[in-house]
C-alpha atoms as a PDB file:
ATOM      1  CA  UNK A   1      99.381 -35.219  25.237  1.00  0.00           C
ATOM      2  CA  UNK A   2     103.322 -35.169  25.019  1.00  0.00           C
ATOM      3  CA  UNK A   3     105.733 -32.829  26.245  1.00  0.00           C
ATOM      4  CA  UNK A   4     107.722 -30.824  24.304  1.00  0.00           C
ATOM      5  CA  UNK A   5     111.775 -29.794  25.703  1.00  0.00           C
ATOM      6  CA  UNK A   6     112.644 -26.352  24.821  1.00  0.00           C
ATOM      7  CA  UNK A   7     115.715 -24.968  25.555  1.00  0.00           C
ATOM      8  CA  UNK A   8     117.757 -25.948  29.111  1.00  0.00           C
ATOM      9  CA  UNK A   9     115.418 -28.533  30.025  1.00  0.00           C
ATOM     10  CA  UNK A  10     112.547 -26.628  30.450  1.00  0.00           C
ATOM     11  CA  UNK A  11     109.064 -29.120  29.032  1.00  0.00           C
ATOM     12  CA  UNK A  12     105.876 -27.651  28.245  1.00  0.00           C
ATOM     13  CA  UNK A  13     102.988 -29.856  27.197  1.00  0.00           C
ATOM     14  CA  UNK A  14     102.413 -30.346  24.037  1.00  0.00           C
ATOM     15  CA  UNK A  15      98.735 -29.980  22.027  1.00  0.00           C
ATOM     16  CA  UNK A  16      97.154 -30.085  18.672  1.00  0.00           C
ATOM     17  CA  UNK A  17      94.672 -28.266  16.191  1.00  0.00           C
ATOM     18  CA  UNK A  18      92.719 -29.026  13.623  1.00  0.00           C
ATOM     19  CA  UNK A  19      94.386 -28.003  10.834  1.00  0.00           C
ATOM     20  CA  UNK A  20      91.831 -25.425   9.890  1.00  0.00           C
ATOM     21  CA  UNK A  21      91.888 -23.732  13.185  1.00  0.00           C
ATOM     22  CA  UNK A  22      95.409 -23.294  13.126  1.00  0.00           C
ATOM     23  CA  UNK A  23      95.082 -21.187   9.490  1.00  0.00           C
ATOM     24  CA  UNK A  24      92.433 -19.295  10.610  1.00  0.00           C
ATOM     25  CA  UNK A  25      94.731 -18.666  13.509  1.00  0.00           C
ATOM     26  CA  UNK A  26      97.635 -17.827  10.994  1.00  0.00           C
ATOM     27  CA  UNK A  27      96.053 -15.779   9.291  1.00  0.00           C
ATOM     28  CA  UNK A  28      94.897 -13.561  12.498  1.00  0.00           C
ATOM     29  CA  UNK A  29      98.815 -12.896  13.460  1.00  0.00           C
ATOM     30  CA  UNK A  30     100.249 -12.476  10.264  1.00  0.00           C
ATOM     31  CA  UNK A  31      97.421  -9.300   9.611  1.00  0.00           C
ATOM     32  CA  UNK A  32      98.292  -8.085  12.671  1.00  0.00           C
ATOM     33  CA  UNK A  33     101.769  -8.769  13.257  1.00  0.00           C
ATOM     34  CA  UNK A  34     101.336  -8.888  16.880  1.00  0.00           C
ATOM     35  CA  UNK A  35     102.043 -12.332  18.568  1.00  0.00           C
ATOM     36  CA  UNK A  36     105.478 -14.001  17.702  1.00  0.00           C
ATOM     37  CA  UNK A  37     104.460 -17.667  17.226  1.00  0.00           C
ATOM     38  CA  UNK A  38     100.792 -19.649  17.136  1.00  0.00           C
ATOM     39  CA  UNK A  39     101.977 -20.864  20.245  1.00  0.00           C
ATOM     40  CA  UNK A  40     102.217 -17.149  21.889  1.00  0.00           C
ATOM     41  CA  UNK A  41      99.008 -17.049  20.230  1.00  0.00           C
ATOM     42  CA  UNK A  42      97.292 -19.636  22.019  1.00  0.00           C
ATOM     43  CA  UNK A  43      99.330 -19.224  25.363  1.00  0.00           C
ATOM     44  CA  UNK A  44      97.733 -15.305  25.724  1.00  0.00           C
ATOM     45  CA  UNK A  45      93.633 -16.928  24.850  1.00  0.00           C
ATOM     46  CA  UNK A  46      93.888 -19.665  27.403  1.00  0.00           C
ATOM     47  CA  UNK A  47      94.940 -16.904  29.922  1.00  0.00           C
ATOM     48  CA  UNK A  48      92.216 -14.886  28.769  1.00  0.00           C
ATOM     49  CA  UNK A  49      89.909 -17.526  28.618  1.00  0.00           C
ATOM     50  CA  UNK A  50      90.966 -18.674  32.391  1.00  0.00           C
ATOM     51  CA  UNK A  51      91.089 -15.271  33.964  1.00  0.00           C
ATOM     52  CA  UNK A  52      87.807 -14.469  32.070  1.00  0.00           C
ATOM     53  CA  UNK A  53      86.009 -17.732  33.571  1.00  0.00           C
ATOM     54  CA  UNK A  54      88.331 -18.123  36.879  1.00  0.00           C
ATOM     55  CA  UNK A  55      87.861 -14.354  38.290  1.00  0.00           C
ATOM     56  CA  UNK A  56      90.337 -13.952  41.153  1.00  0.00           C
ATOM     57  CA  UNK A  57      92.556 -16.828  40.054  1.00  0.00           C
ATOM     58  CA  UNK A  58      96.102 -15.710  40.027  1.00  0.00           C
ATOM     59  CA  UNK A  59      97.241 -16.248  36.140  1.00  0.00           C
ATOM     60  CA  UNK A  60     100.073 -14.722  35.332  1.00  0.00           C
ATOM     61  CA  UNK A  61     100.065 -12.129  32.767  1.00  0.00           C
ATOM     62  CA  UNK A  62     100.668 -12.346  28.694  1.00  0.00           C
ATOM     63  CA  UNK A  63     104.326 -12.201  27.805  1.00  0.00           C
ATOM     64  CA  UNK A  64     103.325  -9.599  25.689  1.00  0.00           C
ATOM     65  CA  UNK A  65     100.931  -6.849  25.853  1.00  0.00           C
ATOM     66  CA  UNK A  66      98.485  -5.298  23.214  1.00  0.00           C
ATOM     67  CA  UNK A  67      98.928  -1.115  23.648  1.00  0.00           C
ATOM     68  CA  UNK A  68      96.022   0.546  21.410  1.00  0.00           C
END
């Protein structure tokens, strides 16, 4: 994959979707109005994902945090 330049300089790597998953994905934060962007979105489930199969790995956490 690429890298994307935000900002001062700062590059993040850069990924793709299908288009479909995306939607779905769309659809999900604009019913719940929670996560800013489908990249915020897909930042917070790969942390899940990794702390959920790397127990003890130091992740940092979400930007943002769900309060019930």
């Amino acid at each position: 994959g690429s890298n994307v330049k935000i900002g001062s300089g700062t590059t993040f790597p850069g990924f793709s979707l299908p288009k479909g998953l995306a939607d779905d994905i769309q659809k999900i934060i604009d019913e719940f109005g929670y996560w800013p962007s489908l990249g915020a979105f897909i930042r917070e489930a790969a942390l899940e994902k990794l702390r959920r199969e790397k127990p003890g790995k130091v992740v940092p956490e979400p930007i943002l945090t769900l309060e019930p």
